[in-house]
Protein backbone atom coordinates (compact mmCIF):
# COMPACT_ATOMS: atom_id res chain seq x y z
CA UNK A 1 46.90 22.41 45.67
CA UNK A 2 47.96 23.72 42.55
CA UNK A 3 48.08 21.24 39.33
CA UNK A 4 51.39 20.08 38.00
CA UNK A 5 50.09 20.38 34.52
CA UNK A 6 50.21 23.54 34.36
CA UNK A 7 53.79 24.51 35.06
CA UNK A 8 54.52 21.90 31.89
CA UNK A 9 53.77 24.38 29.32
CA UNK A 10 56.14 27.24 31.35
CA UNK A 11 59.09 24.70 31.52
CA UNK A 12 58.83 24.04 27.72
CA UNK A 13 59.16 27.93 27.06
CA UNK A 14 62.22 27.90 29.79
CA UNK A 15 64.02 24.80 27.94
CA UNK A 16 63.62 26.91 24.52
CA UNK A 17 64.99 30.15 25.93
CA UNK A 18 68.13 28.69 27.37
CA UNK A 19 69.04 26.63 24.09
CA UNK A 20 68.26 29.87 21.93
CA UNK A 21 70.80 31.39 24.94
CA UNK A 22 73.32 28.81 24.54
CA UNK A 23 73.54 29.01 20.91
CA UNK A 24 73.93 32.76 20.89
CA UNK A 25 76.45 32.91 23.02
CA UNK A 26 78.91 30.21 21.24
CA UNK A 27 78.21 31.54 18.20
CA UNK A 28 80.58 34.06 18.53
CA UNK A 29 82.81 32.76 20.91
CA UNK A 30 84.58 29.48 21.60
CA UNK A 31 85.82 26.35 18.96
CA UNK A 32 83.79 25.04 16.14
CA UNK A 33 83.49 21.87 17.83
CA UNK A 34 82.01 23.27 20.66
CA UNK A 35 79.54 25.47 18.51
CA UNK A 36 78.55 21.63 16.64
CA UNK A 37 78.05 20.33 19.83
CA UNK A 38 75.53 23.18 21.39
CA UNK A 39 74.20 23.94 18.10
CA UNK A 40 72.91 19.84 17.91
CA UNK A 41 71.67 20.02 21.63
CA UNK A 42 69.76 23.10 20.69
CA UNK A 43 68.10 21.36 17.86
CA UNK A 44 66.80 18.24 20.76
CA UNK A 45 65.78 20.67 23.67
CA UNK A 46 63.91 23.20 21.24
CA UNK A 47 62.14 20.22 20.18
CA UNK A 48 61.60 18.31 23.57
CA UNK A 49 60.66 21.86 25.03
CA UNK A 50 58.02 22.54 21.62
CA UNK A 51 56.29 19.19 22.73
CA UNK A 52 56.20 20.37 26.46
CA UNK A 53 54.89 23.89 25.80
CA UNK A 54 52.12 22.89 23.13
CA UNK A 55 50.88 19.76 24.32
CA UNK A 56 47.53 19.39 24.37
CA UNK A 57 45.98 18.69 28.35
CA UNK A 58 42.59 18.86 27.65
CA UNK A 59 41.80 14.90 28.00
């Protein structure tokens, strides 16, 4: 059976790519307060997915 630890680190890196993603694309298209509002959700999932991709397992 394969170990749900290790797909932690991969969902991390997944979280980070689609808020980089998001960003990009609103930040040439669509309404300031949209670009506020994905730009401040970026800023929580790149963090949430940091602490998912380097945490340490090794306990």
């Amino acid at each position: 059976m394969v170990d749900k630890e290790q797909y932690t680190p991969f969902y991390g890196v997944v979280m980070i790519l689609a808020a980089l993603g998001a960003s990009l694309a609103v930040s040439y298209y669509g309404p300031t307060w949209l670009r506020v509002t994905v730009y401040l959700l970026t800023v929580a999932v790149v963090m949430v997915g940091g602490v998912m991709t380097f945490r340490d397992y090794s306990r």
